[in-house]
N, C-alpha and C. Protein backbone atom coordinates (compact mmCIF):
# COMPACT_ATOMS: atom_id res chain seq x y z
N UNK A 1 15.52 161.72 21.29
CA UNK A 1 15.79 162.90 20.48
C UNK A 1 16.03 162.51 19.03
N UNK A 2 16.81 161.40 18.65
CA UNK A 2 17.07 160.91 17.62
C UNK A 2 15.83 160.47 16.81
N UNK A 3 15.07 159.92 17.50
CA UNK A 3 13.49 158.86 16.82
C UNK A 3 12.70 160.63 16.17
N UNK A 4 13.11 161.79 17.32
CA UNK A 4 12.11 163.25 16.75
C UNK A 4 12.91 163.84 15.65
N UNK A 5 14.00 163.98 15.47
CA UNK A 5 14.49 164.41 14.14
C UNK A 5 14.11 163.14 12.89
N UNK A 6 14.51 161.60 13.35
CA UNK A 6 14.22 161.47 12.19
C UNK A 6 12.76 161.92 11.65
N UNK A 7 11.62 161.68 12.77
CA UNK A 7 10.18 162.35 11.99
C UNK A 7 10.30 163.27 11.34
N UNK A 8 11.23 164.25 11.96
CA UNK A 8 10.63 165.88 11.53
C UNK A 8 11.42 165.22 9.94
N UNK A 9 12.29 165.09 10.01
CA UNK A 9 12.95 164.95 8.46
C UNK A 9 12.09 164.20 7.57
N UNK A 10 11.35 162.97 7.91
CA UNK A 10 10.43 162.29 7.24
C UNK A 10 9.33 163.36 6.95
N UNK A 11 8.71 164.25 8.15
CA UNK A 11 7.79 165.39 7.48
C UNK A 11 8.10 166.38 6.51
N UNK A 12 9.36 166.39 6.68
CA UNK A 12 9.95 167.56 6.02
C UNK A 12 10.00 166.74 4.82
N UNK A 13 10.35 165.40 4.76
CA UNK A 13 10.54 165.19 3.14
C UNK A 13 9.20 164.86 2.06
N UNK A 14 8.51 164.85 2.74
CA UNK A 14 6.97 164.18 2.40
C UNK A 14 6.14 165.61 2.18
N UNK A 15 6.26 166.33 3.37
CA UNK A 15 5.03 167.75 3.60
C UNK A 15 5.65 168.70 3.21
N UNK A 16 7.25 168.88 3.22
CA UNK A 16 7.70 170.19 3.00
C UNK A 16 8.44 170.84 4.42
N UNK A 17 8.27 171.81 4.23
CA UNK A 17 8.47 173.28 5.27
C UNK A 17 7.42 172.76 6.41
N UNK A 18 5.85 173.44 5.64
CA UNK A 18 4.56 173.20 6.66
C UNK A 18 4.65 171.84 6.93
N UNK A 19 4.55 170.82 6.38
CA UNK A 19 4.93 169.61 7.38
C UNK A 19 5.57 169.80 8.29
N UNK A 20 6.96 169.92 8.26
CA UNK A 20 7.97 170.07 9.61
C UNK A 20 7.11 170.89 10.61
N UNK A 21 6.32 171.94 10.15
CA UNK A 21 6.17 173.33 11.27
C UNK A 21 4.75 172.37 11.94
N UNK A 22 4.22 171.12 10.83
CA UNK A 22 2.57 171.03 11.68
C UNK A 22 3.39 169.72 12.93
N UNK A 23 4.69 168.96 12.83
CA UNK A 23 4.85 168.38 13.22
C UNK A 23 5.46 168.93 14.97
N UNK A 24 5.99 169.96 14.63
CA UNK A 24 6.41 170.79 15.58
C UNK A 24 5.59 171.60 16.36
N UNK A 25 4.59 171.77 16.15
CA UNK A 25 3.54 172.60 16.67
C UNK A 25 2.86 171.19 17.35
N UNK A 26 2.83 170.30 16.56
CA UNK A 26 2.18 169.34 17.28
C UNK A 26 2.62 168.97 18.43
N UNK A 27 4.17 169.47 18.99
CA UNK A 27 4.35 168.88 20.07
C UNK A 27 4.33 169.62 21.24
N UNK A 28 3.82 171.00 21.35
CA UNK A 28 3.79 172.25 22.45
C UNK A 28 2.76 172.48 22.33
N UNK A 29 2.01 173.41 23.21
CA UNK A 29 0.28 174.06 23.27
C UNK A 29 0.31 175.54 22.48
N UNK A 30 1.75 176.13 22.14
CA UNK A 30 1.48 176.94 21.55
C UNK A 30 0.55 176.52 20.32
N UNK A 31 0.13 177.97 19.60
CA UNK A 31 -1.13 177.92 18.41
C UNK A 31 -0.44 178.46 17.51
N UNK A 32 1.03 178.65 17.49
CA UNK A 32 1.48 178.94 16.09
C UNK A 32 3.05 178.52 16.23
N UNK A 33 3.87 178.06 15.06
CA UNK A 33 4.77 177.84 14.82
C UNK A 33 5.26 178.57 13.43
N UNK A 34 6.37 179.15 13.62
CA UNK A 34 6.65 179.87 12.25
C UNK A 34 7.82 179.83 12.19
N UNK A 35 8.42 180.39 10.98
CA UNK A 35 9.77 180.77 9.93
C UNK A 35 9.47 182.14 9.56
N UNK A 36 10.62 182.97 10.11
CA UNK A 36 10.60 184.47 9.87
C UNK A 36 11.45 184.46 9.17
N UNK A 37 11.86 185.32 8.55
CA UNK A 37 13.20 185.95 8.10
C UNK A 37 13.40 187.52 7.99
N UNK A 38 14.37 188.09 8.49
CA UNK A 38 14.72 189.41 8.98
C UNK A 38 15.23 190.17 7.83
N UNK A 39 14.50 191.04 7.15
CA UNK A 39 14.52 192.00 6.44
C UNK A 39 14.53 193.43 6.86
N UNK A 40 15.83 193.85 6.96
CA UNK A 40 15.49 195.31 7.23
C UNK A 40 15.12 195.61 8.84
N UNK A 41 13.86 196.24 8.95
CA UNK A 41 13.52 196.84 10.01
C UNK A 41 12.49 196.20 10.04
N UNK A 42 12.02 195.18 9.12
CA UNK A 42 10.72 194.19 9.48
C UNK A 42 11.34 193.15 9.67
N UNK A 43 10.52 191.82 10.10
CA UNK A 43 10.87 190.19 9.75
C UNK A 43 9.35 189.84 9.00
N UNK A 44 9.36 188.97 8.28
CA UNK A 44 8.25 188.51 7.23
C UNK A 44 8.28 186.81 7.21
N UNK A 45 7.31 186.64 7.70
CA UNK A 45 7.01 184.99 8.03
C UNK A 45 6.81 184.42 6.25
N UNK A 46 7.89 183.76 6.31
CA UNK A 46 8.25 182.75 5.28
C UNK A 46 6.90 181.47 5.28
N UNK A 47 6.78 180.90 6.35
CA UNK A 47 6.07 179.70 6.66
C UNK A 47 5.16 180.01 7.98
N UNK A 48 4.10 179.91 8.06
CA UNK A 48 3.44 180.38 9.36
C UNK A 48 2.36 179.20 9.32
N UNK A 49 2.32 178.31 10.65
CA UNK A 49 1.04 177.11 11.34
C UNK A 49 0.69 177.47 12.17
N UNK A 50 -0.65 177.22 11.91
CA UNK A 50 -1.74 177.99 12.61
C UNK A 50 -2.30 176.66 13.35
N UNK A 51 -2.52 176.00 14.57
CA UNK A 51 -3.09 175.33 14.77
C UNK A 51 -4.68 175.19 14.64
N UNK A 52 -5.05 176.39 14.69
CA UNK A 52 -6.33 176.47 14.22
C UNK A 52 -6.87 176.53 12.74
N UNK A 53 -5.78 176.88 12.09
CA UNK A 53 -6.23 176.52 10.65
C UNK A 53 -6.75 177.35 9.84
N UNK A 54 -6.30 179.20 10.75
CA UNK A 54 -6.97 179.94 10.06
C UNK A 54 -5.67 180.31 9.26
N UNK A 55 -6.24 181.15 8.05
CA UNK A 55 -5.35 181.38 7.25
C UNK A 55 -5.46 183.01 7.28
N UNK A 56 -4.58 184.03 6.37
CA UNK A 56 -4.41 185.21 6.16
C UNK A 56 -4.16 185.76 8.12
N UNK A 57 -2.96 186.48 8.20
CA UNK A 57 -2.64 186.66 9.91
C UNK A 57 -2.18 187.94 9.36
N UNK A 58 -2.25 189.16 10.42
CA UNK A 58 -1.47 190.24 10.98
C UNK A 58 -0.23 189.90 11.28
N UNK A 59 0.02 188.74 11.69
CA UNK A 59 1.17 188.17 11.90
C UNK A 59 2.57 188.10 10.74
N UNK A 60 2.04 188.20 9.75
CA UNK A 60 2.82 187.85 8.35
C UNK A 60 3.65 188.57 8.55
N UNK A 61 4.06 189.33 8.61
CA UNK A 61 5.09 191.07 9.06
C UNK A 61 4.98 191.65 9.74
N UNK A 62 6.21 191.90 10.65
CA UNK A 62 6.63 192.73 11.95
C UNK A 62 7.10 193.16 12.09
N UNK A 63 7.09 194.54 12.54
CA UNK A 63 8.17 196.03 12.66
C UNK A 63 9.25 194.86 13.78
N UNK A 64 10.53 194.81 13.17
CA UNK A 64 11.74 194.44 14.26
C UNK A 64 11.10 194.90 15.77
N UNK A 65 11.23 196.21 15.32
CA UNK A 65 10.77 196.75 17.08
C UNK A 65 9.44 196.15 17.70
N UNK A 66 8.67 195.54 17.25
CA UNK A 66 7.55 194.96 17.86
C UNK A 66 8.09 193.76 17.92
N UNK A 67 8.46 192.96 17.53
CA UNK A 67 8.71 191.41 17.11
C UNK A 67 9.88 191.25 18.87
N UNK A 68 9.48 189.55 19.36
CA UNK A 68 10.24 189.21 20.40
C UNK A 68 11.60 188.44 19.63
N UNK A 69 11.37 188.13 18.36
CA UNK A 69 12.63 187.50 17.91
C UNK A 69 13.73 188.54 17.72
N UNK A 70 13.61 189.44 17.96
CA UNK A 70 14.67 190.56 17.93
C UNK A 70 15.44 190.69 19.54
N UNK A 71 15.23 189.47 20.03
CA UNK A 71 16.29 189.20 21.03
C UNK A 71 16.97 188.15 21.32
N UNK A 72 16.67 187.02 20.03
CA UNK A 72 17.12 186.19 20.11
C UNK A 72 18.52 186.90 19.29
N UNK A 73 19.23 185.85 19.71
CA UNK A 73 21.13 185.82 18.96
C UNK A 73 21.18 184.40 18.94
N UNK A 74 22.60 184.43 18.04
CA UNK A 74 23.04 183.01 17.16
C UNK A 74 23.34 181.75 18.95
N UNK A 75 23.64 182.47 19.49
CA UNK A 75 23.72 181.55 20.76
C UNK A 75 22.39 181.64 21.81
N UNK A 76 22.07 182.13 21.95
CA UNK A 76 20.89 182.42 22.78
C UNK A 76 19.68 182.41 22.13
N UNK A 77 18.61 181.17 22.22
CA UNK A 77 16.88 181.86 22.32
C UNK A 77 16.46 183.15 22.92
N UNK A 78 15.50 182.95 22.83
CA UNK A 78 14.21 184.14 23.59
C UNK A 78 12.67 183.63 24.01
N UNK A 79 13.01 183.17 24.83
CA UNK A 79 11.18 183.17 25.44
C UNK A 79 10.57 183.78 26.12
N UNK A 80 9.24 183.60 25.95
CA UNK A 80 8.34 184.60 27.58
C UNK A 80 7.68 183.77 27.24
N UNK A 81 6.58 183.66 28.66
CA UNK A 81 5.40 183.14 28.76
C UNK A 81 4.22 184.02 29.03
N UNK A 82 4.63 185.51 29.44
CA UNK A 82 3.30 186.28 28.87
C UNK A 82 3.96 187.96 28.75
N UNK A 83 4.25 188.30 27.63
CA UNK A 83 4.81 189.69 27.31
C UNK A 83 4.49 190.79 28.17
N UNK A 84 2.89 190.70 28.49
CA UNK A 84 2.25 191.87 29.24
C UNK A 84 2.52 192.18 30.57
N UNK A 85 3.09 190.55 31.58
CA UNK A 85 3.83 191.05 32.57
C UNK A 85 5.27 191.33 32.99
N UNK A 86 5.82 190.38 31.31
CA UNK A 86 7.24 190.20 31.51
C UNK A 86 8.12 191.84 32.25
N UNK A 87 9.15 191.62 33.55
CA UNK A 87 9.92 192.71 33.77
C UNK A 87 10.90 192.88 32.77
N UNK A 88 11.41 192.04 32.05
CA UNK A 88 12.45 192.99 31.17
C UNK A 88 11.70 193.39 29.84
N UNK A 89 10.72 193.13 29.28
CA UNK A 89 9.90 193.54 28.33
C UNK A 89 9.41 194.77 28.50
N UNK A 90 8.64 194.86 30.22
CA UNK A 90 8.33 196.02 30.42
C UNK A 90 9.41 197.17 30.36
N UNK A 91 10.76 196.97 31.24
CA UNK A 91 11.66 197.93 31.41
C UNK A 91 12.31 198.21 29.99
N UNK A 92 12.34 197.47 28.97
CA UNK A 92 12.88 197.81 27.93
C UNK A 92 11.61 198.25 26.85
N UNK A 93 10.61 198.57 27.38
CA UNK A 93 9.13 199.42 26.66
C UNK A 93 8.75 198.63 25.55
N UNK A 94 9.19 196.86 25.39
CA UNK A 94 8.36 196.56 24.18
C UNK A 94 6.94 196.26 24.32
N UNK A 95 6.38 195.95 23.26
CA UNK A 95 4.71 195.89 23.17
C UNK A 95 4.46 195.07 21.72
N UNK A 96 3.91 194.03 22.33
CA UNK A 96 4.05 193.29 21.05
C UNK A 96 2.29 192.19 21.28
N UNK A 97 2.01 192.22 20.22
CA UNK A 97 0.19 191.50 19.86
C UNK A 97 0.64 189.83 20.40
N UNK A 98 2.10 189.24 20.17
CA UNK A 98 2.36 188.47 20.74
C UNK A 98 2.67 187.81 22.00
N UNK A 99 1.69 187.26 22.82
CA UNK A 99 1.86 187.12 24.41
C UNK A 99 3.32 186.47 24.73
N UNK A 100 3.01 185.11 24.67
CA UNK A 100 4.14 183.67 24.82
C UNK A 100 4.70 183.35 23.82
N UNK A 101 6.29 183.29 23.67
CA UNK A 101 7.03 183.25 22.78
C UNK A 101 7.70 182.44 23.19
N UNK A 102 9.19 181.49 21.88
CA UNK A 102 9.82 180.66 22.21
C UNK A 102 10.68 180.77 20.89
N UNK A 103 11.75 181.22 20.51
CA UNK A 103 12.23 181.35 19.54
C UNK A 103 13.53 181.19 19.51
N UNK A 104 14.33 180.90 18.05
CA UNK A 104 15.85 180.43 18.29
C UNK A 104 16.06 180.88 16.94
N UNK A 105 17.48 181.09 16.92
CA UNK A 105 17.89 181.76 15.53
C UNK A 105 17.88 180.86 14.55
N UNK A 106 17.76 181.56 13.16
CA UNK A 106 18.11 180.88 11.84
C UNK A 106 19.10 181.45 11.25
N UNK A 107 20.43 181.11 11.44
CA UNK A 107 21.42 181.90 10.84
C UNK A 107 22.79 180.94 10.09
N UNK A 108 23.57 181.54 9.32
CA UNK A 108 25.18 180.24 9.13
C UNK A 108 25.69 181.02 10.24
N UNK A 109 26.75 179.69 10.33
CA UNK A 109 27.57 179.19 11.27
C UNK A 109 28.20 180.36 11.83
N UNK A 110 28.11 181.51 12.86
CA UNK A 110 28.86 181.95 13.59
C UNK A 110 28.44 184.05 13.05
N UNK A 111 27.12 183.59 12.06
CA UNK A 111 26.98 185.22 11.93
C UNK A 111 25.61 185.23 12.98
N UNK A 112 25.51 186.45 12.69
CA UNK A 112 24.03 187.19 13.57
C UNK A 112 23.11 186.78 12.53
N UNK A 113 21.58 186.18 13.40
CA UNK A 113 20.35 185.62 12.90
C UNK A 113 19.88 186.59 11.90
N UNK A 114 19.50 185.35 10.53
CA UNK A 114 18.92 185.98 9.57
C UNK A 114 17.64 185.86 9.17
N UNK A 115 16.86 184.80 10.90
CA UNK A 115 15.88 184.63 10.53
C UNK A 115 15.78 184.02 11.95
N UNK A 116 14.12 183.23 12.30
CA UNK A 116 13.94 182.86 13.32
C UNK A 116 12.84 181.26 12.92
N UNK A 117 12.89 180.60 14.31
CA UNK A 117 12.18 179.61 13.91
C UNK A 117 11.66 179.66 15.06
N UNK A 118 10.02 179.75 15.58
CA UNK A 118 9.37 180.12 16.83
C UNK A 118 8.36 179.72 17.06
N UNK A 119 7.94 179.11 18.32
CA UNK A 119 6.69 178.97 18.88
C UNK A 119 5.78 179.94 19.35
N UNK A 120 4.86 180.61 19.34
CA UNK A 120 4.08 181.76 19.86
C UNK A 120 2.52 181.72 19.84
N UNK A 121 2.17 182.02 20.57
CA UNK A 121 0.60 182.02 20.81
C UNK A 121 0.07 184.03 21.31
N UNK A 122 -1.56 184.13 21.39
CA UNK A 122 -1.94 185.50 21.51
C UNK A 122 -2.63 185.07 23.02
N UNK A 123 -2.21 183.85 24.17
CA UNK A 123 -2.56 183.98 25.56
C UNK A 123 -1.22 183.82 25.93
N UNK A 124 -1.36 183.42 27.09
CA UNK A 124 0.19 183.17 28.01
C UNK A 124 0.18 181.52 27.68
N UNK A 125 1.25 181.32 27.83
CA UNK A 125 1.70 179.80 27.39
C UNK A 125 2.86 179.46 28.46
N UNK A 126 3.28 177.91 28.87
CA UNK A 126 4.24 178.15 29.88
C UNK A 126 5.33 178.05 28.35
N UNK A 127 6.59 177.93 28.30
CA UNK A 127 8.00 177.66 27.84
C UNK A 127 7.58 176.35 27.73
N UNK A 128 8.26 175.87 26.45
CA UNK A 128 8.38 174.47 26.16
C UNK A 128 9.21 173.66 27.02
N UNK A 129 9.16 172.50 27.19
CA UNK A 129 9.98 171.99 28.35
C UNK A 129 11.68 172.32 27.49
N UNK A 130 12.22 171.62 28.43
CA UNK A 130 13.87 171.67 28.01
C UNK A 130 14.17 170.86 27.02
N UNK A 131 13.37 169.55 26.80
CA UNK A 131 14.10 168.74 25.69
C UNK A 131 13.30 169.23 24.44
N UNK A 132 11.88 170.44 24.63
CA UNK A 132 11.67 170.67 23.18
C UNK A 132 11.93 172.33 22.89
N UNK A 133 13.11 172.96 24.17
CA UNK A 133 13.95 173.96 23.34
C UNK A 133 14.85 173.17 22.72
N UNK A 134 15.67 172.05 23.47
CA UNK A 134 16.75 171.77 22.69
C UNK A 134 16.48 171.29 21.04
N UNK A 135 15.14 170.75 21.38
CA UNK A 135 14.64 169.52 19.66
C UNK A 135 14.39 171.02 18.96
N UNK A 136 14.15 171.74 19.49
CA UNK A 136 13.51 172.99 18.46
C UNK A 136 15.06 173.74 17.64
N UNK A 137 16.03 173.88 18.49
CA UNK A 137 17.39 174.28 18.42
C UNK A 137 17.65 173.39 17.12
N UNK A 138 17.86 172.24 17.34
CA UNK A 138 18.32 170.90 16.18
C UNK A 138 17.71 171.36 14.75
N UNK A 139 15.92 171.48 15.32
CA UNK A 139 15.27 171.50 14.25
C UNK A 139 15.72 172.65 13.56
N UNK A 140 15.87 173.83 14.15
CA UNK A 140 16.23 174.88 13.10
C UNK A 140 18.18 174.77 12.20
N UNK A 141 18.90 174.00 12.68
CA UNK A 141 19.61 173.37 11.87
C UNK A 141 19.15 172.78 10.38
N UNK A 142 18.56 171.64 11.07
CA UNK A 142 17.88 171.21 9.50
C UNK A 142 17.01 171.84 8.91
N UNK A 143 16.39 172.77 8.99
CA UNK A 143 15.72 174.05 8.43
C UNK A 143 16.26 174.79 7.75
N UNK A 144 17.25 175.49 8.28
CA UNK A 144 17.81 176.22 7.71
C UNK A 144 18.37 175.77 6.27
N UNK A 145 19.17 174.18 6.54
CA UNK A 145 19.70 173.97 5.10
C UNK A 145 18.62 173.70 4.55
N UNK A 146 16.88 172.96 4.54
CA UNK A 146 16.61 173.03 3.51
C UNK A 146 15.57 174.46 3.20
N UNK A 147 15.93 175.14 3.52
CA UNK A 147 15.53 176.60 3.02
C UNK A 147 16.85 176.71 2.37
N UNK A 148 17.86 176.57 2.55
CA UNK A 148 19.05 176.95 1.75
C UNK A 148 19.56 178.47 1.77
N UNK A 149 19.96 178.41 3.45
CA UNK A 149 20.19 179.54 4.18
C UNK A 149 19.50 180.84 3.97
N UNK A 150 17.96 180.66 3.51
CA UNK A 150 17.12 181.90 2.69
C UNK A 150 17.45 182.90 1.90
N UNK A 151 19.22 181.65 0.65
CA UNK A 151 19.48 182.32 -0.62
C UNK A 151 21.13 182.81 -0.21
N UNK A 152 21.30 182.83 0.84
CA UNK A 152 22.78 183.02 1.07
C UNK A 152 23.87 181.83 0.97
């Protein structure tokens, strides 16, 4: 765990933001890795990797109510591995262009998320294993400070 933060920090100090996110994407089958931040009744992707490399996404901004990061909290992720059959997705009527999700908050110490840091793809994907929710958890620590709590 120690040898993957120091990378991500070496990407992060060399590539930036998108470094960290191509290093992180590099390690799951999801096809996108992003940085949201929660505005309002939208969230608006700060940083978005595309494993494929396309650029300009629908993805850039999301009605809260469509978006799966609107169930993550400061203690709890949010994943699915395919939205369209998920039972609590269904029973709670969301509908979202996003299949497989994997997301964890971006927030300070002890408020409600002011942002998200997430794995997601547009097929079904399984959940990242356990040691890359936890590395993903870490990672959005050191994210957050060097975004610089996105001005707070």
């Amino acid at each position: 765990m120690n040898h993957g933060l120091a990378v991500l920090k070496s990407k992060l100090d060399v590539g930036g933001i998108m470094g960290a996110l191509n290093y992180l994407n590099s390690r799951i089958d999801h096809r996108f890795t992003a940085i949201y931040k929660f505005q309002g009744s939208m969230q608006r992707a700060v940083f978005l990797y595309d494993k494929l490399g396309q650029s300009g996404s629908r993805l850039n901004a999301i009605a809260m109510s469509e978006s799966l990061s609107r169930f993550i909290t400061v203690s709890e992720p949010f994943g699915v591995t395919n939205s369209a059959t998920d039972a609590f997705l269904n029973e709670n009527g969301h509908r979202s262009v996003v299949t497989s999700f994997y997301g964890v908050s971006l927030s300070p110490a002890g408020t409600r998320p002011t942002g998200s840091l997430c794995h997601f793809d547009l097929k079904p994907q399984s959940l990242p294993s356990p040691v890359e929710r936890d590395f993903l958890n870490r990672a959005s620590s050191l994210l957050f400070i060097r975004l610089n709590g996105f001005g707070h």
